[in-house]
N, C-alpha and C. Protein backbone atom coordinates (compact mmCIF):
# COMPACT_ATOMS: atom_id res chain seq x y z
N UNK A 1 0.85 -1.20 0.00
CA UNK A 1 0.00 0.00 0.00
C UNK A 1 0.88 1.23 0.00
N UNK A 2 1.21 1.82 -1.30
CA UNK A 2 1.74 3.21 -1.35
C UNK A 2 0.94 4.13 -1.52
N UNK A 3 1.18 5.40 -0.62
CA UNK A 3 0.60 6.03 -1.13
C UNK A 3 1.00 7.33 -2.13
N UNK A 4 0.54 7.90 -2.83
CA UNK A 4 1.61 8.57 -3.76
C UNK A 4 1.24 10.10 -3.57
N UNK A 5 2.22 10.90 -4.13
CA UNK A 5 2.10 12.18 -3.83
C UNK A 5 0.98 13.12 -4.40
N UNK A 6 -0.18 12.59 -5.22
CA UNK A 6 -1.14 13.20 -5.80
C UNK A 6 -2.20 12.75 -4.85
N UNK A 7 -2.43 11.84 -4.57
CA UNK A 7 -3.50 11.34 -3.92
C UNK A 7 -3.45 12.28 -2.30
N UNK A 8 -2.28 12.23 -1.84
CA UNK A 8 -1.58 12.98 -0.49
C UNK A 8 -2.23 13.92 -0.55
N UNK A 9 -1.46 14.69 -1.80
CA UNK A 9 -1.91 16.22 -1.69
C UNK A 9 -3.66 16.85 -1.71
N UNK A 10 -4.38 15.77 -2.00
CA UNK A 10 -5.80 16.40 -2.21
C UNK A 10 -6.06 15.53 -0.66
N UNK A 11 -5.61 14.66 -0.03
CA UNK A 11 -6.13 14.23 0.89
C UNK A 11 -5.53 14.92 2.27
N UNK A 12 -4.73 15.99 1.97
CA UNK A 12 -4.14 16.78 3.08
C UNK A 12 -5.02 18.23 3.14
N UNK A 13 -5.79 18.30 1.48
CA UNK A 13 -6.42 19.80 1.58
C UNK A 13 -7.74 19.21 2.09
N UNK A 14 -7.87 17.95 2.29
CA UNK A 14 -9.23 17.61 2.80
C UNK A 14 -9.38 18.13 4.34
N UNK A 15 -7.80 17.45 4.25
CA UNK A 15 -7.93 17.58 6.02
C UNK A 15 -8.22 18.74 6.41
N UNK A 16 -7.63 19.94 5.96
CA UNK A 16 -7.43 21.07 6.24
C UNK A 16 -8.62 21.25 6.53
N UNK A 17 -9.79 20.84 5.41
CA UNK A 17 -10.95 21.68 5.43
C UNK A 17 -11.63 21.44 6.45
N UNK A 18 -11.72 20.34 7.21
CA UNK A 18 -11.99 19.68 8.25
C UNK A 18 -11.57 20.01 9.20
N UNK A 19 -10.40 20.67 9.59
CA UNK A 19 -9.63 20.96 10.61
C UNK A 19 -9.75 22.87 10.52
N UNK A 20 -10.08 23.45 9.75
CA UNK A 20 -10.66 24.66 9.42
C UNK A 20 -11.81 24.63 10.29
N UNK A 21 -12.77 23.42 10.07
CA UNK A 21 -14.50 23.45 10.41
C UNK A 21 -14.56 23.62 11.48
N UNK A 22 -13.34 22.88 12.50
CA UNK A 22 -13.66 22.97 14.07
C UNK A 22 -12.44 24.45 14.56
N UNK A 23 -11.91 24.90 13.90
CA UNK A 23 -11.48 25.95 14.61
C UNK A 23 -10.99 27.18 14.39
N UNK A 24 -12.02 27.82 13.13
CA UNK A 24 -12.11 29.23 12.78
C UNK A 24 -13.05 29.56 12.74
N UNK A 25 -13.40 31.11 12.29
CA UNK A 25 -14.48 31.42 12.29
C UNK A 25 -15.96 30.95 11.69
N UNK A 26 -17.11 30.80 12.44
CA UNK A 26 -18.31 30.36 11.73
C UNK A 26 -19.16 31.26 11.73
N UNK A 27 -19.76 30.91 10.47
CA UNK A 27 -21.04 31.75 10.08
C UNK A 27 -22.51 31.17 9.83
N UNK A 28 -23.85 31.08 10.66
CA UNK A 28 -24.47 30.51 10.14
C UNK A 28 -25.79 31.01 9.98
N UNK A 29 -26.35 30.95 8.61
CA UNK A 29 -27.46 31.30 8.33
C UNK A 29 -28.75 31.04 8.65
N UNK A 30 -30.27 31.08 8.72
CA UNK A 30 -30.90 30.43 9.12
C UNK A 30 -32.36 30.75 7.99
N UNK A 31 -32.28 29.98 7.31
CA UNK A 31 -33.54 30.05 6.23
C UNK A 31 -34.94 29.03 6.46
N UNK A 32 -36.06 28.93 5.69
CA UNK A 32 -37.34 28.70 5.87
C UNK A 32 -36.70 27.54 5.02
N UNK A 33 -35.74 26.96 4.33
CA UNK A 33 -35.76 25.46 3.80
C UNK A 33 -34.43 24.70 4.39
N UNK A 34 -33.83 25.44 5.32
CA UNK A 34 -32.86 25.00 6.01
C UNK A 34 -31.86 26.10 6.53
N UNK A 35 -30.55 25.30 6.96
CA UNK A 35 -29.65 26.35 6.97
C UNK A 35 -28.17 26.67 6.22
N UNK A 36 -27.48 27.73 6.26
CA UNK A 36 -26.28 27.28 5.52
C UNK A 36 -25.19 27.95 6.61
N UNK A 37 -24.27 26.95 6.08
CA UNK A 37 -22.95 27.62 6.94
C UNK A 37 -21.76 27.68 6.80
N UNK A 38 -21.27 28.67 7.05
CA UNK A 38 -19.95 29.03 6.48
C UNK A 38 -18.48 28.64 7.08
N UNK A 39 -17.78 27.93 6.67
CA UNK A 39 -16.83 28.13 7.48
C UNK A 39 -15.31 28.41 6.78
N UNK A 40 -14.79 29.41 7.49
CA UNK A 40 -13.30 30.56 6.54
C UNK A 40 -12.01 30.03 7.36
N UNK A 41 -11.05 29.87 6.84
CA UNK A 41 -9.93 29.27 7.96
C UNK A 41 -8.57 29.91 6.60
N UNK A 42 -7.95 30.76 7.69
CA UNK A 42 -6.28 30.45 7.13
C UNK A 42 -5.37 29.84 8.36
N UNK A 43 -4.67 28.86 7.16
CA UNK A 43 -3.64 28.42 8.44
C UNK A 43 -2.36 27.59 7.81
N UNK A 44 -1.28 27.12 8.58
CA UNK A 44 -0.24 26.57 8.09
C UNK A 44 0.01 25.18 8.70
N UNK A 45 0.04 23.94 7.81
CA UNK A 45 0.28 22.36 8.11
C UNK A 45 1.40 22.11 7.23
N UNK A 46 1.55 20.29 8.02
CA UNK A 46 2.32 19.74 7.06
C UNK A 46 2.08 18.31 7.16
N UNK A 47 2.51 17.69 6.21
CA UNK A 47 2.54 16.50 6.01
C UNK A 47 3.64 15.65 5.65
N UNK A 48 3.54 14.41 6.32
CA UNK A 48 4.57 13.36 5.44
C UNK A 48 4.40 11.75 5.58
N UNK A 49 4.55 11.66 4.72
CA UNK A 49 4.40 9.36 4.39
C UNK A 49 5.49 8.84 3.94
N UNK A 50 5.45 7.92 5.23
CA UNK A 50 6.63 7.12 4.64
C UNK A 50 6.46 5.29 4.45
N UNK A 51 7.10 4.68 3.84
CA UNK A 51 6.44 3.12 3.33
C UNK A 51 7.85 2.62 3.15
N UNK A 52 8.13 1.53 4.08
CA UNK A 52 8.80 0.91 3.68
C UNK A 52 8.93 -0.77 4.00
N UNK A 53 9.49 -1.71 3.43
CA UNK A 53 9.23 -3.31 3.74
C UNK A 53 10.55 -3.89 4.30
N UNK A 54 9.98 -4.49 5.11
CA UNK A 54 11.35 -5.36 5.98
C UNK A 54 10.73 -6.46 6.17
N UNK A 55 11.50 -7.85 5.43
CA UNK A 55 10.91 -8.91 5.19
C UNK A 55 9.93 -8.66 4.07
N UNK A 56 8.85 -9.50 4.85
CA UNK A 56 7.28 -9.39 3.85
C UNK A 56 6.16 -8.40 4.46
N UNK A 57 6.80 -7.88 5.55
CA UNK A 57 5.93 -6.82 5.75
C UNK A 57 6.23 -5.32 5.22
N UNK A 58 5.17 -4.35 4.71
CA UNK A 58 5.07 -3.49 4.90
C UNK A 58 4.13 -2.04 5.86
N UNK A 59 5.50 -1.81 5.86
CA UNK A 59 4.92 -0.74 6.72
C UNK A 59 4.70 0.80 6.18
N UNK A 60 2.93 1.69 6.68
CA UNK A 60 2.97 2.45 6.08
C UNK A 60 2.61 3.55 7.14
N UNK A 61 3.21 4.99 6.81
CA UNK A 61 3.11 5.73 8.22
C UNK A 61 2.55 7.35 7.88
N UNK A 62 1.97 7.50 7.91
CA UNK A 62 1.44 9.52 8.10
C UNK A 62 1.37 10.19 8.80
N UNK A 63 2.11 11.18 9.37
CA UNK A 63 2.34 12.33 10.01
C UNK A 63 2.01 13.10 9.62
N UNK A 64 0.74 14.27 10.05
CA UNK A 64 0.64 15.88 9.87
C UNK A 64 0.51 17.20 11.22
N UNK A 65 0.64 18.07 10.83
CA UNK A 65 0.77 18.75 12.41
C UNK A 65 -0.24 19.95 11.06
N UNK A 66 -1.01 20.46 12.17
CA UNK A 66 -1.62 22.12 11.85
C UNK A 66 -1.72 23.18 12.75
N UNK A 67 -1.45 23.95 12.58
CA UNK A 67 -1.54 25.57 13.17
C UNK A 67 -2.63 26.56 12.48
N UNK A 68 -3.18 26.49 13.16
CA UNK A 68 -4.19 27.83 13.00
C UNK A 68 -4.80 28.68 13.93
N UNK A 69 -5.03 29.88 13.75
CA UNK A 69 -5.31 31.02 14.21
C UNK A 69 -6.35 31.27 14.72
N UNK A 70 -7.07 31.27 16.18
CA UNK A 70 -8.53 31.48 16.34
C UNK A 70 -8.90 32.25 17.15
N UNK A 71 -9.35 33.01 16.74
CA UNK A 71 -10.20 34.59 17.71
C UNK A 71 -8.04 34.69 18.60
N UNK A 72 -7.27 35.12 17.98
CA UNK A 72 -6.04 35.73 18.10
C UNK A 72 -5.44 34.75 18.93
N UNK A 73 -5.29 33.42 18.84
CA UNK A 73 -4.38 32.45 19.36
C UNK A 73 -4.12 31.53 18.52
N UNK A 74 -3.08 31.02 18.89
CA UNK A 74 -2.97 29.53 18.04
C UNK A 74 -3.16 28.99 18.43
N UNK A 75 -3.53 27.86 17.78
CA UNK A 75 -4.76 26.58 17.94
C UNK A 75 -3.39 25.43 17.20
N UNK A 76 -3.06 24.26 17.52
CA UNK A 76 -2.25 23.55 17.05
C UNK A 76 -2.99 22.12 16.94
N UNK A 77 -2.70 21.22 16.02
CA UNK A 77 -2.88 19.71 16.29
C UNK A 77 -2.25 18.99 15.51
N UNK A 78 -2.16 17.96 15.82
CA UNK A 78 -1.25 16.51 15.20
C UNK A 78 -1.91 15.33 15.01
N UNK A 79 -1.57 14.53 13.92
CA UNK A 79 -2.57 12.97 13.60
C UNK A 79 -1.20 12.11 12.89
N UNK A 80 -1.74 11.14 13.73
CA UNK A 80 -0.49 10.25 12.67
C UNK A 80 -2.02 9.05 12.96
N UNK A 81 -1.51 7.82 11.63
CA UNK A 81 -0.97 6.75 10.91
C UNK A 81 -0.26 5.51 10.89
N UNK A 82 -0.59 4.07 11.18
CA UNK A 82 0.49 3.66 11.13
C UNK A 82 -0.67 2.27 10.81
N UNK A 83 -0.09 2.07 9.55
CA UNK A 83 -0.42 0.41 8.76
C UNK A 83 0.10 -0.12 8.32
N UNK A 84 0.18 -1.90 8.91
CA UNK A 84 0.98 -2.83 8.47
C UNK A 84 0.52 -4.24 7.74
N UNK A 85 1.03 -4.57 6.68
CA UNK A 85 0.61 -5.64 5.91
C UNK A 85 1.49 -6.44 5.59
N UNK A 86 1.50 -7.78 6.11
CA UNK A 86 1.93 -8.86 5.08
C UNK A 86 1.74 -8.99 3.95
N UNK A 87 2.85 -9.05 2.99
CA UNK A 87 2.65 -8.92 1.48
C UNK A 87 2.11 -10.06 1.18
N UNK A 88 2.82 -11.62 1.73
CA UNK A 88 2.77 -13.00 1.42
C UNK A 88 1.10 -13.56 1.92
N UNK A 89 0.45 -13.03 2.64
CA UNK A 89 -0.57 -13.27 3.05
C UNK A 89 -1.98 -12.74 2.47
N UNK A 90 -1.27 -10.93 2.06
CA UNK A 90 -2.34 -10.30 2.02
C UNK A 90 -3.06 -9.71 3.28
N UNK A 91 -2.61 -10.17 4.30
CA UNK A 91 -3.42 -9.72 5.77
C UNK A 91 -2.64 -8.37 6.36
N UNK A 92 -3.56 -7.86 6.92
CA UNK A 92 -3.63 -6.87 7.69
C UNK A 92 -2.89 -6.95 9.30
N UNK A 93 -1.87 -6.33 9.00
CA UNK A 93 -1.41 -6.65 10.83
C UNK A 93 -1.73 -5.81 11.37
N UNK A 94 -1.50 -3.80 11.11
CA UNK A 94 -1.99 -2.90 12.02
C UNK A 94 -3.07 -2.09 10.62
N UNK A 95 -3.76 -1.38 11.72
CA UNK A 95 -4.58 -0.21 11.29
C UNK A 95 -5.22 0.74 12.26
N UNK A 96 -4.01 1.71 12.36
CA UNK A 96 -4.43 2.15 13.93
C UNK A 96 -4.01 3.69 13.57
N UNK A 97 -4.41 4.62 14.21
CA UNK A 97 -4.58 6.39 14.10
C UNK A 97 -4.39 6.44 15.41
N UNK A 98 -4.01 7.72 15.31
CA UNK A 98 -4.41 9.18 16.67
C UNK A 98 -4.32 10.01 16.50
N UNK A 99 -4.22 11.00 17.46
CA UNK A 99 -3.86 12.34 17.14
C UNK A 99 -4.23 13.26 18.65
N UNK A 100 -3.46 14.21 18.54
CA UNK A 100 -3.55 15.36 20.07
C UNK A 100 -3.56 16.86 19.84
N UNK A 101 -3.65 17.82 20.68
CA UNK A 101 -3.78 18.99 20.82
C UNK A 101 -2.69 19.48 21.57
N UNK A 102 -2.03 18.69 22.22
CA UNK A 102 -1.12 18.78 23.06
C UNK A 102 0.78 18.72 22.67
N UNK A 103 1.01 19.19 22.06
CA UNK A 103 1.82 19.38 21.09
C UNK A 103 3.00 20.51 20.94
N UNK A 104 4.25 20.21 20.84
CA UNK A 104 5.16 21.48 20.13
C UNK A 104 5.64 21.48 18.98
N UNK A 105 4.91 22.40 17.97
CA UNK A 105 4.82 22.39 16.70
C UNK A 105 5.30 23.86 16.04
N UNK A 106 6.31 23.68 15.53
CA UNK A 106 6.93 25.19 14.83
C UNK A 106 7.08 24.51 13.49
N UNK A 107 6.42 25.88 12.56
CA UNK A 107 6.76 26.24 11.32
C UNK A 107 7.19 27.41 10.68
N UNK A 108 8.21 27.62 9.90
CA UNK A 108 8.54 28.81 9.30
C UNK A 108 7.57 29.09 8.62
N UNK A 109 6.68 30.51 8.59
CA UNK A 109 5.98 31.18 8.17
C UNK A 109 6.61 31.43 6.23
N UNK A 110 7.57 31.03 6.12
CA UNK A 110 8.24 31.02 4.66
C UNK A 110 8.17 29.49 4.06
N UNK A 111 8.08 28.75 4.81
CA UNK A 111 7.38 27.27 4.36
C UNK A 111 8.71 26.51 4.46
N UNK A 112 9.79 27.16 4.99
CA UNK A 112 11.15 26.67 4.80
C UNK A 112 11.47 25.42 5.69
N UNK A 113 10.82 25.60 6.77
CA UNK A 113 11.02 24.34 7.69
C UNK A 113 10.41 23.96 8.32
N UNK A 114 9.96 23.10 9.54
CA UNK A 114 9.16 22.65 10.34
C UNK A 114 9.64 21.73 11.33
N UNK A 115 8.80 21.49 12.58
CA UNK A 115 9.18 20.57 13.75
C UNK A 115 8.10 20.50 14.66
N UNK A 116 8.17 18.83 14.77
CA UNK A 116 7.01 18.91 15.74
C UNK A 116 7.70 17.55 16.33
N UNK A 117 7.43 17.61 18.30
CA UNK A 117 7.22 16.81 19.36
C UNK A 117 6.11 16.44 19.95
N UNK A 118 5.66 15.30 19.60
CA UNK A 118 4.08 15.13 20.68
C UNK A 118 4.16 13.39 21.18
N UNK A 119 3.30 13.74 22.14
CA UNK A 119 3.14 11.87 22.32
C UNK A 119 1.63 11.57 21.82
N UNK A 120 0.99 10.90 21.21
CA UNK A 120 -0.02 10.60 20.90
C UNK A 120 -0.37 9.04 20.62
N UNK A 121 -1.57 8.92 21.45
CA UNK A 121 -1.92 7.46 22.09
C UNK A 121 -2.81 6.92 20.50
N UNK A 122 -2.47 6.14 20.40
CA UNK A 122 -3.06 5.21 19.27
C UNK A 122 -4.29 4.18 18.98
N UNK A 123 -4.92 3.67 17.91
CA UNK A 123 -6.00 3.23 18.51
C UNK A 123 -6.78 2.44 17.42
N UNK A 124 -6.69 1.27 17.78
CA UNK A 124 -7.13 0.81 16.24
C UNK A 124 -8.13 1.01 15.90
N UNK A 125 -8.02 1.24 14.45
CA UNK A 125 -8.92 1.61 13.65
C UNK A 125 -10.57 0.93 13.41
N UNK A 126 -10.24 -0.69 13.64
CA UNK A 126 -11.39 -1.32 13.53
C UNK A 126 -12.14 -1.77 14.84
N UNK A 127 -11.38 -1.60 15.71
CA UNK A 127 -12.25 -2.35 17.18
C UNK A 127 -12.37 -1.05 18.01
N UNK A 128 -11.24 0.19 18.09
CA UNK A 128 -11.26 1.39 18.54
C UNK A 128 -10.44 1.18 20.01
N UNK A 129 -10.33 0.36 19.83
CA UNK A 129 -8.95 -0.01 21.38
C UNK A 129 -8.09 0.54 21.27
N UNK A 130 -7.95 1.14 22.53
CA UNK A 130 -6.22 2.11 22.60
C UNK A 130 -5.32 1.06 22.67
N UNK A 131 -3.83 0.63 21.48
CA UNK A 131 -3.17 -0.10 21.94
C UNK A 131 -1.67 0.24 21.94
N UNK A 132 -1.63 1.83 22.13
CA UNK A 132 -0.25 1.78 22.38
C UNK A 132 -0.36 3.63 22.62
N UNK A 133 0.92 4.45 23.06
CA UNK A 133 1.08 5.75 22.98
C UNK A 133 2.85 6.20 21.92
N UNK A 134 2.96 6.79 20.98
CA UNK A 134 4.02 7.12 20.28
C UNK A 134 4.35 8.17 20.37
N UNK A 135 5.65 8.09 21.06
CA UNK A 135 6.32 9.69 20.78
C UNK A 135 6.92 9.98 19.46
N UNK A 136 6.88 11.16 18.77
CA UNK A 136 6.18 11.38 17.59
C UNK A 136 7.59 12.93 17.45
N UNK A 137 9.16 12.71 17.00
CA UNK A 137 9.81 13.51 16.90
C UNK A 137 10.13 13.53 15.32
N UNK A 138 9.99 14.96 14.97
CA UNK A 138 10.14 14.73 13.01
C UNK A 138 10.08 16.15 13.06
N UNK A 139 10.94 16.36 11.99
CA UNK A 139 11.47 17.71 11.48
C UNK A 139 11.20 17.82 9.79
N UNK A 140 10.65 18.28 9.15
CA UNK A 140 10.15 18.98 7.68
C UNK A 140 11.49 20.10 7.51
N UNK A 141 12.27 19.60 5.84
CA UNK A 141 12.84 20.78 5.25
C UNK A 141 12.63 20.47 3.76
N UNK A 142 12.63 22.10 3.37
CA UNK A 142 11.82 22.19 1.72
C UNK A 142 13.18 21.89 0.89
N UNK A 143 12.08 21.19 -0.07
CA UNK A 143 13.59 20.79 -0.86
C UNK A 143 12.87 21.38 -2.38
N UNK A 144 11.79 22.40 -2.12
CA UNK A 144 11.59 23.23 -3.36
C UNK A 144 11.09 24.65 -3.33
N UNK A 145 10.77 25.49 -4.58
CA UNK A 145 10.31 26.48 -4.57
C UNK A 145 8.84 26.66 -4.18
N UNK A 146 8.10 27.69 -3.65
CA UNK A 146 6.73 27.92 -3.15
C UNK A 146 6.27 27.34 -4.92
N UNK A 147 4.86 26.58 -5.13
CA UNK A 147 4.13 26.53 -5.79
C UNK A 147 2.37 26.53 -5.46
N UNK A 148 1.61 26.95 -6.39
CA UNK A 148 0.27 27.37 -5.69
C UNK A 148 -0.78 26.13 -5.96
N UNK A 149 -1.38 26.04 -5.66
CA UNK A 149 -2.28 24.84 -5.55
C UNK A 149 -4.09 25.44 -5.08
N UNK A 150 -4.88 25.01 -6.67
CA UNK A 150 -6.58 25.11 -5.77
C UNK A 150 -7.09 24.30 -5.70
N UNK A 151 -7.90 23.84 -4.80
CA UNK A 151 -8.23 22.48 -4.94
C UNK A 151 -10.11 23.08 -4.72
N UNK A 152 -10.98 22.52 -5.70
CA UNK A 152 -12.09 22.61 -5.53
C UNK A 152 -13.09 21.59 -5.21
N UNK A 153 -13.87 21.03 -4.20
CA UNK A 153 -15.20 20.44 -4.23
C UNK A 153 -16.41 20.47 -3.94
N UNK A 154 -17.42 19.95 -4.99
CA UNK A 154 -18.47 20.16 -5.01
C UNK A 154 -19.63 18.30 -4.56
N UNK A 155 -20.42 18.57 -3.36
CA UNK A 155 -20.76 17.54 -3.18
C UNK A 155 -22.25 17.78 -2.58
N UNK A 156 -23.25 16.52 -3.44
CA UNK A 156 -25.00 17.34 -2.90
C UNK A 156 -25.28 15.65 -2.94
N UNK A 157 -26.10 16.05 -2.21
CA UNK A 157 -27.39 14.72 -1.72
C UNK A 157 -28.40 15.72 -1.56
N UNK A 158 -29.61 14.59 -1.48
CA UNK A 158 -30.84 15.24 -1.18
C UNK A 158 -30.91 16.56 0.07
N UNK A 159 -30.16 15.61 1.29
CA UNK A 159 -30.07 16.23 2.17
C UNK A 159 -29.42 17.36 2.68
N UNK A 160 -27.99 17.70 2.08
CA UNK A 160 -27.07 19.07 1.93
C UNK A 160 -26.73 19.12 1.11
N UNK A 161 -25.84 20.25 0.29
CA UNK A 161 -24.79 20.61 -0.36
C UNK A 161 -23.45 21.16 -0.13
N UNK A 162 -22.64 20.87 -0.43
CA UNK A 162 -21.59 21.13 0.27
C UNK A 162 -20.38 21.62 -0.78
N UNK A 163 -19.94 22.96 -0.79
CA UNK A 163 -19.38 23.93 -1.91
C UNK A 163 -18.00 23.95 -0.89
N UNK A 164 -16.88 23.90 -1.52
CA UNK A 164 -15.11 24.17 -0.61
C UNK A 164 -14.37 24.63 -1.14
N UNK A 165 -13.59 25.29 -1.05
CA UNK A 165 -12.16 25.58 -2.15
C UNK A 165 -11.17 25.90 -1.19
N UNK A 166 -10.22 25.64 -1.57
CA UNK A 166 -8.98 26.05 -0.74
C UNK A 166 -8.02 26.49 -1.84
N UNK A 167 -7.09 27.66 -1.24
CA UNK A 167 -6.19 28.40 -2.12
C UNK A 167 -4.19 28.08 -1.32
N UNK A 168 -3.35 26.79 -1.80
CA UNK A 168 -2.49 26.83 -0.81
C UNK A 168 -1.47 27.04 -1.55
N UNK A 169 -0.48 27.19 -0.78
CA UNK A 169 1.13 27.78 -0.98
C UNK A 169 1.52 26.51 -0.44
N UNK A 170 2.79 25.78 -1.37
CA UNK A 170 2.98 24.78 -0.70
C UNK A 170 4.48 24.83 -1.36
N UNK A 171 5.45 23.96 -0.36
CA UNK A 171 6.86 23.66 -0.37
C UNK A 171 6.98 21.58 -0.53
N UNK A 172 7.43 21.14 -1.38
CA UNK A 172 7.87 20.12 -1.37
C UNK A 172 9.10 19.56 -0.34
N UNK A 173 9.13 18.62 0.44
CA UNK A 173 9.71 18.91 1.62
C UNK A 173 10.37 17.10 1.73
N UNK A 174 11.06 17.34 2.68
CA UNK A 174 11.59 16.09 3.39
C UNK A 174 11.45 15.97 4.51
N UNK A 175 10.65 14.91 4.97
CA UNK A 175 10.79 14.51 6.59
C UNK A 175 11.76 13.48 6.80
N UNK A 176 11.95 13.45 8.43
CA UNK A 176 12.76 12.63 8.81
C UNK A 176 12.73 12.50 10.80
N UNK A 177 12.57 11.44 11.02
CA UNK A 177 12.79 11.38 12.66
C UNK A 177 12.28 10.25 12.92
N UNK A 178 11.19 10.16 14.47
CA UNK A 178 11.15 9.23 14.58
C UNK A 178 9.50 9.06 15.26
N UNK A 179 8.89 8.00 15.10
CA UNK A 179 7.61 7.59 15.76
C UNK A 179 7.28 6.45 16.48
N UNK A 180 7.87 6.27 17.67
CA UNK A 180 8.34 5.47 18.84
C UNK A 180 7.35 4.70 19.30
N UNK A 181 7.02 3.86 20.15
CA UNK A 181 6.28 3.58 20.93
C UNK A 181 7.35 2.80 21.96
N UNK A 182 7.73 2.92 22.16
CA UNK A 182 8.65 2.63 22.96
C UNK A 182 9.69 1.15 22.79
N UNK A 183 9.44 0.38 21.98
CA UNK A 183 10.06 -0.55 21.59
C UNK A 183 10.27 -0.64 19.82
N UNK A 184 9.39 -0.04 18.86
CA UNK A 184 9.62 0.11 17.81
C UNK A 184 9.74 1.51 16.79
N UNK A 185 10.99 1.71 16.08
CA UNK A 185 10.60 3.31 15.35
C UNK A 185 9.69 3.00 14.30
N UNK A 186 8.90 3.19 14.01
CA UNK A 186 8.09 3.21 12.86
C UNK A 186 8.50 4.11 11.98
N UNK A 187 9.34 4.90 11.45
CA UNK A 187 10.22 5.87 10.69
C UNK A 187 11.70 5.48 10.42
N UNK A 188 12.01 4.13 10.84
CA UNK A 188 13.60 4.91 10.74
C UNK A 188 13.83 4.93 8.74
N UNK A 189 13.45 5.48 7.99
CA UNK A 189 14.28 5.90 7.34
C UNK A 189 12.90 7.39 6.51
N UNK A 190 13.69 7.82 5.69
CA UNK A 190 12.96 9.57 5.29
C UNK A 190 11.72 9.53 4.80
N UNK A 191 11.14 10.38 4.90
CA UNK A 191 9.73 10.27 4.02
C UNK A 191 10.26 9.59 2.67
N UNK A 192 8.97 9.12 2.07
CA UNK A 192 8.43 8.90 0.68
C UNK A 192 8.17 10.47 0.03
N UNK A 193 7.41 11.08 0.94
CA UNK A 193 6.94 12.32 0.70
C UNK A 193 6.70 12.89 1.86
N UNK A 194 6.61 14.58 1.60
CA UNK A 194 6.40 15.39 2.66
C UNK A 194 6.02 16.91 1.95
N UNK A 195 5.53 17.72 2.81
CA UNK A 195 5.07 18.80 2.10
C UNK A 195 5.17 20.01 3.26
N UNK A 196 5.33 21.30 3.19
CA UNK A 196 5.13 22.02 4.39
C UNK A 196 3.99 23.51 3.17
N UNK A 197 2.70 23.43 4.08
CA UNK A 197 1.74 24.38 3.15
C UNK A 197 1.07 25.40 3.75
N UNK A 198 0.67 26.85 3.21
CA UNK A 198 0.03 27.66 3.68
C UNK A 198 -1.12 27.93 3.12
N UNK A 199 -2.63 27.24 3.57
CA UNK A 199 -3.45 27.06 2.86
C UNK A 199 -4.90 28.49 3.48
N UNK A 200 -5.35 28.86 2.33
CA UNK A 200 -6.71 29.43 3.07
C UNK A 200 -8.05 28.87 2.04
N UNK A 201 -8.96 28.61 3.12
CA UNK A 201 -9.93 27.33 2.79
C UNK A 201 -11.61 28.14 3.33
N UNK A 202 -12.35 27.94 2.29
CA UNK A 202 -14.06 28.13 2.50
C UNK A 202 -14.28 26.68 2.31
N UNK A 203 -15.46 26.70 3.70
CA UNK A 203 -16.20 25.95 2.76
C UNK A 203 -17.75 26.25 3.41
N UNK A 204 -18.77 26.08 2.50
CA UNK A 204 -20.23 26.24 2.65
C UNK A 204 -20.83 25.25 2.19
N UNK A 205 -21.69 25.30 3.41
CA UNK A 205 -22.35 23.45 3.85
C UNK A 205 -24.20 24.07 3.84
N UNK A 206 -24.97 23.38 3.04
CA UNK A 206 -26.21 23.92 2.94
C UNK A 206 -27.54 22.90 2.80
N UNK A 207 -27.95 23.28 4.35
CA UNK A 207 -28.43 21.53 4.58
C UNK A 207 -30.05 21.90 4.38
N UNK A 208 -30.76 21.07 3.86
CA UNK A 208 -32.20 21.31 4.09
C UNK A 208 -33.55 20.39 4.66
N UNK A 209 -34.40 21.45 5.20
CA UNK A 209 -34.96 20.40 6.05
C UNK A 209 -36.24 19.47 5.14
């Protein structure tokens, strides 16, 4: 399971938009066929995946940290990743997430570098059991020029509609460190990919009754 750097990049402006929803400004309307609502976010993340096989397993890992700005503070968070597969089998050994608020996360406002320390408790994905906590040390440096990126979606059911765009500044980047749990690194060697981005994101959600 690789994942590749196109798929990343629209699945990191997803996040954003998501991570925008819970912690910038909202706006919400209130009409006679429902309501609509707005939500505006600028802010600066990053990302990185790394995949690699020892033996017949592979292992696959995602790290992102975000910073954003809310009513004049920063607001920070972190999510990692970590899935493992037997190639020879086909089976699934891990499929487990987390993520915290609790975090030290610096980025150059020039997209030039990045660093983040957190511990964040883990949890599989399919049963929801906490089965482990990872300390989570990794450093982002750009290994390109700013390029701009829009990413647009449009999505309706009966029940809402849902209009987004995001406008980002992004640096092609290298990670590198480590994601511990205390007996295994799940990182030791560099990203596959990594990115450090300065994105600003709408999106309007328009639900009816």
């Amino acid at each position: 399971m690789k994942i590749t750097r196109v798929t990343c990049c629209l699945f990191i402006l997803l996040l954003s938009l998501v991570a925008f929803a819970f912690t910038t400004n909202v706006t919400k309307a209130h009409a006679a066929s429902g309501n609509t609502i707005v939500f505006k976010g600028h802010g600066l993340h990053v990302e990185s995946g790394f995949d690699y096989i020892n033996g017949s397993i592979e292992t696959t890992v995602y790290v992102d940290a975000f910073q954003n700005k809310v009513h004049n503070q920063i607001v920070s968070t972190a999510d990692v990743f970590i899935g493992q597969v037997d190639l020879l089998t086909n089976k699934t050994i891990m499929d487990a997430s987390g993520g915290t608020s609790s975090l030290a996360f610096q980025i150059d406002k020039t997209l030039l570098s990045a660093s983040l320390s957190a511990i964040m408790p883990v949890f599989d994905n399919q049963t929801g059991q906490k089965l482990f906590d990872v300390t989570v040390n990794m450093t982002w440096t750009s290994t390109s020029d700013i390029y701009h990126q829009n990413f647009t979606q449009h999505y309706h059911t009966q029940g809402f509609t849902i209009n987004s765009h995001s406008n980002a500044d992004i640096r092609d980047a290298t990670a590198s460190g480590t994601v511990f749990d205390g007996t295994t690194n799940y990182t030791p060697y560099p990203s596959m990919f990594a990115q450090i981005v300065s994105a600003k994101s709408v999106q309007v959600t328009i639900t009816r009754n």
